[in-house]
C-alpha atoms as a PDB file:
ATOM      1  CA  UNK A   1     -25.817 -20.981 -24.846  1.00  0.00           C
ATOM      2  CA  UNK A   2     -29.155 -20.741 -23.024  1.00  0.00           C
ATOM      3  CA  UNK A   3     -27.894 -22.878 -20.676  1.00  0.00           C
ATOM      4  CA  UNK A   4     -25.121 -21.489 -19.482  1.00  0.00           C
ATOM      5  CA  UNK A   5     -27.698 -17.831 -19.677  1.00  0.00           C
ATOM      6  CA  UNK A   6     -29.843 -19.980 -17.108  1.00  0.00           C
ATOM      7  CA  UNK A   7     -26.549 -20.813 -15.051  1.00  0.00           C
ATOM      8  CA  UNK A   8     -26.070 -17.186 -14.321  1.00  0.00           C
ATOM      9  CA  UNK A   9     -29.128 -16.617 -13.173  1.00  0.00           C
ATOM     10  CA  UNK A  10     -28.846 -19.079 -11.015  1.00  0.00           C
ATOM     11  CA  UNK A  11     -25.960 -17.966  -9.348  1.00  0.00           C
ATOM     12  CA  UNK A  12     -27.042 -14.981  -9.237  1.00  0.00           C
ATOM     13  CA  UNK A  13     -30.524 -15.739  -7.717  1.00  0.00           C
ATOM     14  CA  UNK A  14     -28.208 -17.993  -5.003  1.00  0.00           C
ATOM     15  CA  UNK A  15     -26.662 -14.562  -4.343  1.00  0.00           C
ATOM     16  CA  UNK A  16     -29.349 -12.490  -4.206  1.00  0.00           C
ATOM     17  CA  UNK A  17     -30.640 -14.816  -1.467  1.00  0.00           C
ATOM     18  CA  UNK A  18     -27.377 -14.363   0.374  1.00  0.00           C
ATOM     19  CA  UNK A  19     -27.070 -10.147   0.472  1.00  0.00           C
ATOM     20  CA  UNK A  20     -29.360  -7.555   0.206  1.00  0.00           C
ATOM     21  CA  UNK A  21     -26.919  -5.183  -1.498  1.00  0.00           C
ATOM     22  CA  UNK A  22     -27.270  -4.487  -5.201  1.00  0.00           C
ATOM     23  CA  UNK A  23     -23.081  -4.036  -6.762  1.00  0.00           C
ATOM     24  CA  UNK A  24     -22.198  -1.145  -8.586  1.00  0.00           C
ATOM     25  CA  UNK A  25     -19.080  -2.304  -8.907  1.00  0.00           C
ATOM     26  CA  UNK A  26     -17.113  -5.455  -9.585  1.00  0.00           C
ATOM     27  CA  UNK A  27     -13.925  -5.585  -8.319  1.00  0.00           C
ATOM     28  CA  UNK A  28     -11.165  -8.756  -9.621  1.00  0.00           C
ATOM     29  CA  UNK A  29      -8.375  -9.194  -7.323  1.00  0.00           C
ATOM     30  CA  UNK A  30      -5.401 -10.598  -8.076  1.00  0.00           C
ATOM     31  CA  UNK A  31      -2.744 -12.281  -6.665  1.00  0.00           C
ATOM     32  CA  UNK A  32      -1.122 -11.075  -3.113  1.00  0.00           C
ATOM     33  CA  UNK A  33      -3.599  -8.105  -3.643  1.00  0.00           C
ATOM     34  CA  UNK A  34      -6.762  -9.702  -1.914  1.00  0.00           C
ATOM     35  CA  UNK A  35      -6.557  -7.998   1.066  1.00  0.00           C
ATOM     36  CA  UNK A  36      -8.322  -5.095  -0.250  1.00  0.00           C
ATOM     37  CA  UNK A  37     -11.854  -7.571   0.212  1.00  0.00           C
ATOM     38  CA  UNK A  38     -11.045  -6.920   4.375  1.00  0.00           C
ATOM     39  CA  UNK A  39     -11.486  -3.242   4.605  1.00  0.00           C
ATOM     40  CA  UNK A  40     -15.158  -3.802   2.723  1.00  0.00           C
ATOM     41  CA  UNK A  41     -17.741  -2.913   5.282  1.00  0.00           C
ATOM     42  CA  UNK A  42     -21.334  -4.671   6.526  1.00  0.00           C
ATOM     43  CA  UNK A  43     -19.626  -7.340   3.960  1.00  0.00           C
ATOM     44  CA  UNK A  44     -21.467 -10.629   2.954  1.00  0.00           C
ATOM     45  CA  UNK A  45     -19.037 -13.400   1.870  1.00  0.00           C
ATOM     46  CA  UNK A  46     -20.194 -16.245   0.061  1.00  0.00           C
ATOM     47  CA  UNK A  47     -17.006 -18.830  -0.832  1.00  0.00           C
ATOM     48  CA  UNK A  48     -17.193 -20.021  -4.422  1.00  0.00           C
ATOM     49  CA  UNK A  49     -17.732 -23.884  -3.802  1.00  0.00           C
ATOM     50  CA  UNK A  50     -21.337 -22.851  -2.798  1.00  0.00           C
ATOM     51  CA  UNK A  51     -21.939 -21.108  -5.878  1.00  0.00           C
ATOM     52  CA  UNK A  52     -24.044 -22.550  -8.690  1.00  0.00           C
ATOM     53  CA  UNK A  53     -21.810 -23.347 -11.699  1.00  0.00           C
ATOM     54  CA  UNK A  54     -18.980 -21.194 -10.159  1.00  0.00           C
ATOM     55  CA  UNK A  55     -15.369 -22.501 -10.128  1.00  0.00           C
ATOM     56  CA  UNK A  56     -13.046 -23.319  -7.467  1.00  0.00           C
ATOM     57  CA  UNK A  57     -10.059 -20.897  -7.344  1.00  0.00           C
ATOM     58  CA  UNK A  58      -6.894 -23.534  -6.336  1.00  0.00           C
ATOM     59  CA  UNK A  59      -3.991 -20.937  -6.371  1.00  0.00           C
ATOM     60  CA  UNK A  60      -1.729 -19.950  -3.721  1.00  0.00           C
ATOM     61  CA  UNK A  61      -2.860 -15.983  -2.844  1.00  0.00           C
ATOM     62  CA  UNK A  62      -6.733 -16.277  -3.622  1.00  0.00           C
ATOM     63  CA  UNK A  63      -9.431 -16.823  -1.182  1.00  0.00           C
ATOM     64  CA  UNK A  64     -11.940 -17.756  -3.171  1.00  0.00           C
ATOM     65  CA  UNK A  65     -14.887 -16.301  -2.176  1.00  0.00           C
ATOM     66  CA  UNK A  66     -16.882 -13.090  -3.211  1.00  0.00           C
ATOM     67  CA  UNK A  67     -17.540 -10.597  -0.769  1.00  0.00           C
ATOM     68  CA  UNK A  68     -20.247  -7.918  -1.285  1.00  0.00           C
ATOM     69  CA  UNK A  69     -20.828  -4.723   0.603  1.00  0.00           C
ATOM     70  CA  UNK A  70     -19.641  -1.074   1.024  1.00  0.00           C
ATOM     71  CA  UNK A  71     -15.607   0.550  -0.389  1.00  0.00           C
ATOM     72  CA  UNK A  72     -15.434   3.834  -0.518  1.00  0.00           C
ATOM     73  CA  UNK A  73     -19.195   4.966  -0.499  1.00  0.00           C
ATOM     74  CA  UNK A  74     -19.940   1.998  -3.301  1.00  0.00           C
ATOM     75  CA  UNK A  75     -21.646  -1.271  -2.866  1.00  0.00           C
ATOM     76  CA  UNK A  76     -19.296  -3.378  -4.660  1.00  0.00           C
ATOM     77  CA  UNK A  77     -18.920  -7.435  -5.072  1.00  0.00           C
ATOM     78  CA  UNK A  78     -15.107  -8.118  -4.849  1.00  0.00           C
ATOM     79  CA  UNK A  79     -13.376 -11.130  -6.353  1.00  0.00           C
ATOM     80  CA  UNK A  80     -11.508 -12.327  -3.504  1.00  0.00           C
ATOM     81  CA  UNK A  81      -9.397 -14.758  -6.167  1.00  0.00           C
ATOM     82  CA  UNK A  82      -9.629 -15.242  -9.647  1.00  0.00           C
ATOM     83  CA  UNK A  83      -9.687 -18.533 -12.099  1.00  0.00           C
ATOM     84  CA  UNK A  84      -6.792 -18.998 -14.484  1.00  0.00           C
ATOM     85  CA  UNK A  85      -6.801 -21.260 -17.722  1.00  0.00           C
ATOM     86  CA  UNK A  86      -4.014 -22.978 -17.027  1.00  0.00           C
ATOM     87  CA  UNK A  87      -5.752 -24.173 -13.720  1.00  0.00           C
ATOM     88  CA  UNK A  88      -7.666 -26.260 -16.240  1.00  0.00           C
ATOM     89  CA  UNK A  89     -11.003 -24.363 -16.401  1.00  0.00           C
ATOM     90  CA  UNK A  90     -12.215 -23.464 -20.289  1.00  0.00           C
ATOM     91  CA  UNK A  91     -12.326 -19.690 -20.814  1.00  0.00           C
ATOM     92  CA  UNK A  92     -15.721 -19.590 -20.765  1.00  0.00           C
ATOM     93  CA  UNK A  93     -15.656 -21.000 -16.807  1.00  0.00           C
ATOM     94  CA  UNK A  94     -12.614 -18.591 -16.284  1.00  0.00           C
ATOM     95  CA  UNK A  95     -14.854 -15.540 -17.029  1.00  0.00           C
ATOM     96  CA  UNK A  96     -18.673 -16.747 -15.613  1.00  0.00           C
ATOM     97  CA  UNK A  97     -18.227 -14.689 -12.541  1.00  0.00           C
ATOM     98  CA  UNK A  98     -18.256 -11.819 -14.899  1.00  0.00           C
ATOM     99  CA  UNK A  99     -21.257 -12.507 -16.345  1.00  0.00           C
ATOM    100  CA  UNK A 100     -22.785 -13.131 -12.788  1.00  0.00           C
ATOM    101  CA  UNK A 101     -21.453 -10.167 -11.363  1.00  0.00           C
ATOM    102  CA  UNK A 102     -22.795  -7.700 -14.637  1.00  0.00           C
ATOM    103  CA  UNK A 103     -26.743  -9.391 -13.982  1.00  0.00           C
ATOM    104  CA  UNK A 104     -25.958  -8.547 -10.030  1.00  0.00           C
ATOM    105  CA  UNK A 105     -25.805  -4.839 -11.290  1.00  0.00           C
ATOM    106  CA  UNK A 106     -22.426  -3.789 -11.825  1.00  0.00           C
ATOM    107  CA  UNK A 107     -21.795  -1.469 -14.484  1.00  0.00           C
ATOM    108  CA  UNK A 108     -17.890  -0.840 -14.028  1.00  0.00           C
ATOM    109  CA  UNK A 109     -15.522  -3.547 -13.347  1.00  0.00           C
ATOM    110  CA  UNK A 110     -11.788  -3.093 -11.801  1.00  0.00           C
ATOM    111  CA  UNK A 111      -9.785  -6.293 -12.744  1.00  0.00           C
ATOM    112  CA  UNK A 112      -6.207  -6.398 -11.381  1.00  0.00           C
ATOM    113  CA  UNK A 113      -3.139  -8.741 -11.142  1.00  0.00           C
ATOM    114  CA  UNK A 114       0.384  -9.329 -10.425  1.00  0.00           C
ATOM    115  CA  UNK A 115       2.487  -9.612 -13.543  1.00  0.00           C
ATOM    116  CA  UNK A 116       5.836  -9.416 -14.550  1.00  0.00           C
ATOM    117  CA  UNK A 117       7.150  -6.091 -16.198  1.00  0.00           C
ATOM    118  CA  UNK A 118       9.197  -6.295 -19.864  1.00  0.00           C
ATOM    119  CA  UNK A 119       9.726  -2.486 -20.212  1.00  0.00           C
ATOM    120  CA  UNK A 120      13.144  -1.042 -19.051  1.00  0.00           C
ATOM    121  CA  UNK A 121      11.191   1.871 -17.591  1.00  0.00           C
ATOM    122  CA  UNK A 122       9.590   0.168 -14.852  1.00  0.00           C
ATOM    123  CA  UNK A 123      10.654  -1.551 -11.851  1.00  0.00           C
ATOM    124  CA  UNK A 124       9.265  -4.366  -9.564  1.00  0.00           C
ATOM    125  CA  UNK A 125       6.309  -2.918  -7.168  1.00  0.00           C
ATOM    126  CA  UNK A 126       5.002   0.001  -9.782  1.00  0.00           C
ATOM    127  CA  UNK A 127       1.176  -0.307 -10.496  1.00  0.00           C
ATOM    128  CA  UNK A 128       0.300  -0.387 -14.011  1.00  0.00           C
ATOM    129  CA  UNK A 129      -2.924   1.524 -15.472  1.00  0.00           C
ATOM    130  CA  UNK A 130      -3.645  -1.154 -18.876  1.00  0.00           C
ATOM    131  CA  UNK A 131      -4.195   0.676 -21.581  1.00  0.00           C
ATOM    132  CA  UNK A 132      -4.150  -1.835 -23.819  1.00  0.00           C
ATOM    133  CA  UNK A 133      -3.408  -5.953 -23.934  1.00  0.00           C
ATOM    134  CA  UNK A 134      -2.248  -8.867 -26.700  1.00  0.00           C
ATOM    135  CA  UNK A 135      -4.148 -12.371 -25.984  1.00  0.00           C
ATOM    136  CA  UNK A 136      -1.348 -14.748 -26.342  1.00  0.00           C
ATOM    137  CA  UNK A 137      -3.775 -17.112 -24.303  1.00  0.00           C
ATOM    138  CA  UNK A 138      -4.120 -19.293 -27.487  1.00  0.00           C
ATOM    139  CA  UNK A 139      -8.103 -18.835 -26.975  1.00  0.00           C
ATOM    140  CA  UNK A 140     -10.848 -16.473 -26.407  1.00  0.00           C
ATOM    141  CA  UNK A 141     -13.715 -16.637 -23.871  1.00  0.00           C
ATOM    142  CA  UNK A 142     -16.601 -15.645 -26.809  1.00  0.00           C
ATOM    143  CA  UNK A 143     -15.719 -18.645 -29.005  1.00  0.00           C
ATOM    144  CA  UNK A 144     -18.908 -21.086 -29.102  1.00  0.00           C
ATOM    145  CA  UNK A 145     -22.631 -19.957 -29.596  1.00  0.00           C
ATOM    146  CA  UNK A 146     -23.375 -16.430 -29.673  1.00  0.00           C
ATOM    147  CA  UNK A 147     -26.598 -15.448 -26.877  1.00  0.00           C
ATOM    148  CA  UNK A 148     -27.166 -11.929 -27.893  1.00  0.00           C
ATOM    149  CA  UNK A 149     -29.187 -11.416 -24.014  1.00  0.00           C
ATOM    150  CA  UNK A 150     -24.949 -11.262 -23.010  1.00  0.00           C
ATOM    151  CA  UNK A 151     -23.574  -9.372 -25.464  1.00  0.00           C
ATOM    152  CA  UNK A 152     -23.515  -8.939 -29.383  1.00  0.00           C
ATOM    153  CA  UNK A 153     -21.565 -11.629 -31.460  1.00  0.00           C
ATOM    154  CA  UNK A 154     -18.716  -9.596 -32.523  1.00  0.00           C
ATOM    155  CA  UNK A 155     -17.796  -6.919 -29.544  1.00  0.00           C
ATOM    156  CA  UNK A 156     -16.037  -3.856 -30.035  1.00  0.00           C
ATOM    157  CA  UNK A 157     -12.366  -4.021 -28.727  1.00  0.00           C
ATOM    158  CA  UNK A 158     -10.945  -0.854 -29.943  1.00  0.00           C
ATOM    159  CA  UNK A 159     -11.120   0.936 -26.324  1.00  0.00           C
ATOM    160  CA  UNK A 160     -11.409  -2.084 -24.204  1.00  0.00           C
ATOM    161  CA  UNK A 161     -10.107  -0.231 -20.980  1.00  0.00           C
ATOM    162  CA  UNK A 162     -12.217   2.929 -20.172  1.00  0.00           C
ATOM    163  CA  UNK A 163     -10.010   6.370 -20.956  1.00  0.00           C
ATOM    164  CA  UNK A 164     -12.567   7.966 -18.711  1.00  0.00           C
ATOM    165  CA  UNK A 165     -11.607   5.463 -15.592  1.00  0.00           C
ATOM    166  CA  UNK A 166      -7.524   5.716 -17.266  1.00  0.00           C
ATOM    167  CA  UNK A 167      -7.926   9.842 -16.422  1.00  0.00           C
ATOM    168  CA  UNK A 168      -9.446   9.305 -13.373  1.00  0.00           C
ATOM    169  CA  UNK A 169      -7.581   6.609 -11.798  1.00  0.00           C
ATOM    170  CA  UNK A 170      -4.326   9.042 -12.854  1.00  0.00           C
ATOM    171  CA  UNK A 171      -6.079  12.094 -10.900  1.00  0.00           C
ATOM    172  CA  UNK A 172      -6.008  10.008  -7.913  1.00  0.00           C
ATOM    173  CA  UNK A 173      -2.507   8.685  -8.142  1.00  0.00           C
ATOM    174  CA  UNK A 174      -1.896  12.425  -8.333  1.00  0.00           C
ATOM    175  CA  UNK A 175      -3.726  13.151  -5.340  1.00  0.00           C
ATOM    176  CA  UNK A 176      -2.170  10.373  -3.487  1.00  0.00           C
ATOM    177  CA  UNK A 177       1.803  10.803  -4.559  1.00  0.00           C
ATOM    178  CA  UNK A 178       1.485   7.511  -6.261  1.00  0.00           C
ATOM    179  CA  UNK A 179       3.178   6.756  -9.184  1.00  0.00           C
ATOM    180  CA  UNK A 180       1.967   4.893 -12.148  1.00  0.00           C
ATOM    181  CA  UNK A 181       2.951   3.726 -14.894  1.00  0.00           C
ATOM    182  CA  UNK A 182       0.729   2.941 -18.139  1.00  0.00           C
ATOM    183  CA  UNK A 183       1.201   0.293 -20.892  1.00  0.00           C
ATOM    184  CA  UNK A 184       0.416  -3.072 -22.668  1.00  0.00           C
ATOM    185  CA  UNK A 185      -0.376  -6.013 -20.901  1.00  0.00           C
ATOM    186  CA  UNK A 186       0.241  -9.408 -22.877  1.00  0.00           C
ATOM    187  CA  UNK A 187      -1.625 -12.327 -21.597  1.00  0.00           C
ATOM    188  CA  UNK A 188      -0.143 -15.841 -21.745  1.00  0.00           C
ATOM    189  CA  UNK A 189      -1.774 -19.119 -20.522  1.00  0.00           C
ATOM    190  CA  UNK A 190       0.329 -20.212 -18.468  1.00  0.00           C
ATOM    191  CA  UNK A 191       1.426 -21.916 -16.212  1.00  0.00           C
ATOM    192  CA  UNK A 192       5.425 -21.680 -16.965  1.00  0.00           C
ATOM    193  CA  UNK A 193       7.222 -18.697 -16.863  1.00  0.00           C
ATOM    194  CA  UNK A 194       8.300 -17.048 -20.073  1.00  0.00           C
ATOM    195  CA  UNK A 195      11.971 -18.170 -21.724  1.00  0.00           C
ATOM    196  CA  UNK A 196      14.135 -15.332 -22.200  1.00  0.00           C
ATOM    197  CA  UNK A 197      13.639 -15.161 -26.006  1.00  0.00           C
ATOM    198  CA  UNK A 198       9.839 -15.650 -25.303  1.00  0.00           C
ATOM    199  CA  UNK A 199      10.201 -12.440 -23.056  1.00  0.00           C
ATOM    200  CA  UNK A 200      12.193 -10.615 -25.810  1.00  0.00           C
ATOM    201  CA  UNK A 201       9.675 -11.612 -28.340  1.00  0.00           C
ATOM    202  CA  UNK A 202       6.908 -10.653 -26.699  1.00  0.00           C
ATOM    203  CA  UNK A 203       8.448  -7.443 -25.928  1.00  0.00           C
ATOM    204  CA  UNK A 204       9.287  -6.790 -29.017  1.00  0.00           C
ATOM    205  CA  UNK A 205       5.507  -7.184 -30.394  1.00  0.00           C
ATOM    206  CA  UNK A 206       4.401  -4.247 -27.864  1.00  0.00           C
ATOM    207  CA  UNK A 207       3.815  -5.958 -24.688  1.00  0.00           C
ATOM    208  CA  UNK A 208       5.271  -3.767 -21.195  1.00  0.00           C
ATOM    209  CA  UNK A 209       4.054  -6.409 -19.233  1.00  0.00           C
ATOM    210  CA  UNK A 210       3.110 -10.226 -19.208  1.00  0.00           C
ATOM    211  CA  UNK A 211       1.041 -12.168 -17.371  1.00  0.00           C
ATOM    212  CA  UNK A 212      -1.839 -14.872 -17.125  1.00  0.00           C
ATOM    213  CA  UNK A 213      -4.389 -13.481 -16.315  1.00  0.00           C
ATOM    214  CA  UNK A 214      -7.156 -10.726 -16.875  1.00  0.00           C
ATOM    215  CA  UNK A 215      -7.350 -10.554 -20.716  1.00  0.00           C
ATOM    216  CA  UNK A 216     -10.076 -13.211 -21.086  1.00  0.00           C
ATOM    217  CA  UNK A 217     -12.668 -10.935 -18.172  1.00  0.00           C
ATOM    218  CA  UNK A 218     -11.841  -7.953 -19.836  1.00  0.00           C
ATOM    219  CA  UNK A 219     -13.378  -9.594 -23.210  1.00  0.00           C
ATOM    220  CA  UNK A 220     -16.162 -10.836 -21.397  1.00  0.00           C
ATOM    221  CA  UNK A 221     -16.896  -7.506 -19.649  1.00  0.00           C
ATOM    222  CA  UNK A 222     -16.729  -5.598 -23.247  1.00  0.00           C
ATOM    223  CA  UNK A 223     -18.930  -8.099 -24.206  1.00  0.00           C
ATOM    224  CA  UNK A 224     -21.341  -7.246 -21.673  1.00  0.00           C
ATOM    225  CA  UNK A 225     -20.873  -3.831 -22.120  1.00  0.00           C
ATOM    226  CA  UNK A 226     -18.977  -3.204 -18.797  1.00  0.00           C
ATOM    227  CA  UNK A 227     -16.724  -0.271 -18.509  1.00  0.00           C
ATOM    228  CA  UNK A 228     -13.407  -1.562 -17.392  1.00  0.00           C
ATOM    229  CA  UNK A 229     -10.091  -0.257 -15.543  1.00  0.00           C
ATOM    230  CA  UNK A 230      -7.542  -2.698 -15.470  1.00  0.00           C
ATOM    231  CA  UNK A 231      -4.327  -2.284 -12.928  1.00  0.00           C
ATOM    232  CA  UNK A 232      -1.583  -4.487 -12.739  1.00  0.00           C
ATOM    233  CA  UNK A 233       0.843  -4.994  -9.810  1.00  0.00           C
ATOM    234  CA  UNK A 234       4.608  -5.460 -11.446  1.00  0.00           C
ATOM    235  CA  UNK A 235       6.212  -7.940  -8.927  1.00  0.00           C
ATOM    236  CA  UNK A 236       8.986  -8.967 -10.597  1.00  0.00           C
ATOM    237  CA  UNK A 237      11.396  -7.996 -13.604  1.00  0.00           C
ATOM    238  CA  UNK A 238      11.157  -9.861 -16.749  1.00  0.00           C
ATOM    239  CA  UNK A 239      13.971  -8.721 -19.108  1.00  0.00           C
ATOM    240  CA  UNK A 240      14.961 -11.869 -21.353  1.00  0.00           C
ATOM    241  CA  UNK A 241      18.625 -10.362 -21.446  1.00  0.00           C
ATOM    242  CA  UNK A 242      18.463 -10.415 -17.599  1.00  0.00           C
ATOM    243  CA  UNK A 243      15.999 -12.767 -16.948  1.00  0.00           C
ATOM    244  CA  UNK A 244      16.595 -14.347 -12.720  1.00  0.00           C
ATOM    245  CA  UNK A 245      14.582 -17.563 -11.910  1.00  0.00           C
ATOM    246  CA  UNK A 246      11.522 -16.876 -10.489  1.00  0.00           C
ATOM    247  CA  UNK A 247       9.094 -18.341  -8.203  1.00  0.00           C
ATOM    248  CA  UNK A 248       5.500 -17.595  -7.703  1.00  0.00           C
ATOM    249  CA  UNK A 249       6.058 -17.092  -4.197  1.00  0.00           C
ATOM    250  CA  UNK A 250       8.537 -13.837  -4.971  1.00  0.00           C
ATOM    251  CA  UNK A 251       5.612 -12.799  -6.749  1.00  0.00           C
ATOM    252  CA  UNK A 252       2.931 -13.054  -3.902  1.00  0.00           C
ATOM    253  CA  UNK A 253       5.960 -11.282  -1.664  1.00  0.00           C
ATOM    254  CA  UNK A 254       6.400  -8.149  -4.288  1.00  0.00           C
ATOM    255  CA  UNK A 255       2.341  -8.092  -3.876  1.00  0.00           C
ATOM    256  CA  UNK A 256       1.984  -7.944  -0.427  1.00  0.00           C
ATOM    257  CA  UNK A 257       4.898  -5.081  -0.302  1.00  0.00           C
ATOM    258  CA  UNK A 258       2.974  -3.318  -2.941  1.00  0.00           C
ATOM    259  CA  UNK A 259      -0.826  -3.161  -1.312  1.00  0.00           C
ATOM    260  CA  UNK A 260      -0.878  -0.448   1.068  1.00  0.00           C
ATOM    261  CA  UNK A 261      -0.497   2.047  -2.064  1.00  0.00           C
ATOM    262  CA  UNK A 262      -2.784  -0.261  -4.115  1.00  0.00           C
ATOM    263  CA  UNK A 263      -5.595  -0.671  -2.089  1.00  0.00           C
ATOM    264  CA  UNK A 264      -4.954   3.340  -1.056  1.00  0.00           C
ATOM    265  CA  UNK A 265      -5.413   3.827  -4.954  1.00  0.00           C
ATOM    266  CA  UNK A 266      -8.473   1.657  -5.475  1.00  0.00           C
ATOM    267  CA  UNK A 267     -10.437   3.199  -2.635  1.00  0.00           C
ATOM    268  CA  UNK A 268      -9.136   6.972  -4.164  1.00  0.00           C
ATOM    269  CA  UNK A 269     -10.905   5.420  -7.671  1.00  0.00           C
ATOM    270  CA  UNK A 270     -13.886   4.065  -6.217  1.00  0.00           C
ATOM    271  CA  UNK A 271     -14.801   7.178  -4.224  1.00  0.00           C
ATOM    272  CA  UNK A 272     -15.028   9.304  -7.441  1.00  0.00           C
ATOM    273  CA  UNK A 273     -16.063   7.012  -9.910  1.00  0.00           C
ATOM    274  CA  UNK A 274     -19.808   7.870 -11.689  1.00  0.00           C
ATOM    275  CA  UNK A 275     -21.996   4.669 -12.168  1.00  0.00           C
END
């Protein structure tokens, strides 16, 4: 474990050399939705490959590179692409750019994804406030060696997205004549879709939405004591009784229809958001 504590310090001193600007806020973008990183001003970009220790993001819809610089009257450091575990990366690679990011500075971190929605209420192209997820990764990014200068060996999970950033972020959909809707996100690993019966299982155990994704950076940002708002972009229907094939393309599609009111509602948070 004190190696990997030295890794992120070395990526973040590697950083640190490239930008001036200290984040208050991480931001995790997901897929179709990194377009968001383009409206961040006096930005610094820095792809991964020249990261120390960083991973290579090798999915259609992320950039793979980390911009830093000013949203909304924050300095923030924005994901442009996230790592998945069934890209082959170990949990604890999937979620190192959180680490990095929380000894940059951040103290609030916004992840967000495209997912498919299970609950008959919603429809492809809401946005999601997580209020609470199931890991049905098969794994967890804390397993291994405990270094308590990250976080304490057994992290509380019991409010794992903020309420405080949950009220806020509905304020602002208010403001903006955005609807949301709120619910469960269940993580899988990925990378096959769900069967139908999968779908209905999972459904049945709580989840609104599924997806592959998010989960494991939300454990490491608890861990690190990071307050957290997760949003999810529902690009496609996933009702086992209905279930349509799907490609990963129509989900990238959905995405891009859905951004204007997504990145309208992330700029809305970030503007009112104490850190």
């Amino acid at each position: 474990m004190a190696q990997r504590y030295e890794q992120i310090e070395e990526a973040r001193d590697f950083i640190r050399k490239k930008t001036d600007r200290r984040p208050e806020v991480g931001l995790i973008l997901g897929s179709g939705l990194g377009d968001l990183a383009h409206d961040i001003e006096e930005a610094d970009v820095i792809p991964y490959s020249e990261i120390p220790h960083f991973p290579v993001s090798t999915v259609e819809g992320h950039a793979g590179q980390l911009v830093i610089g000013r949203l909304s009257g924050k300095t923030v450091a924005a994901m442009q692409g996230r790592f998945h575990f069934y890209e082959g990366y170990t949990q604890q690679e999937v979620v190192f750019p959180v680490y990095v990011m929380r000894a940059l500075g951040i103290e609030v971190l916004i992840a967000t994804n495209a997912c498919g929605g299970m609950n008959s209420a919603f429809q492809a192209g809401d946005l999601m406030l997580i209020e609470d997820h199931i890991n049905f990764t098969g794994s967890n990014p804390l397993i291994g060696p405990n270094d308590s200068r990250l976080g304490p060996r057994f992290p509380d999970m019991s409010q794992a997205y903020d309420r405080g950033l949950i009220d806020l972020a509905h304020r602002v959909a208010d403001e903006q004549g955005i609807r949301l809707q709120q619910g469960v996100y269940a993580a899988i690993s990925g990378p096959a879709y769900m069967t139908p019966s999968e779908l209905i299982m999972l459904r049945n155990l709580g989840g609104d939405t599924v997806g592959m994704s998010t989960v494991p950076e939300v454990m490491a940002a608890r861990h690190a004591g990071l307050r957290v708002l997760g949003i999810s972009c529902i690009t496609d229907m996933a009702i086992g009784e209905e279930l349509e094939p799907l490609t990963h393309e129509q989900v990238v599609e959905v995405a891009n229809q859905t951004k204007p009111r997504f990145i309208r509602l992330v700029k809305g948070i970030l503007a009112e958001v104490k850190v």
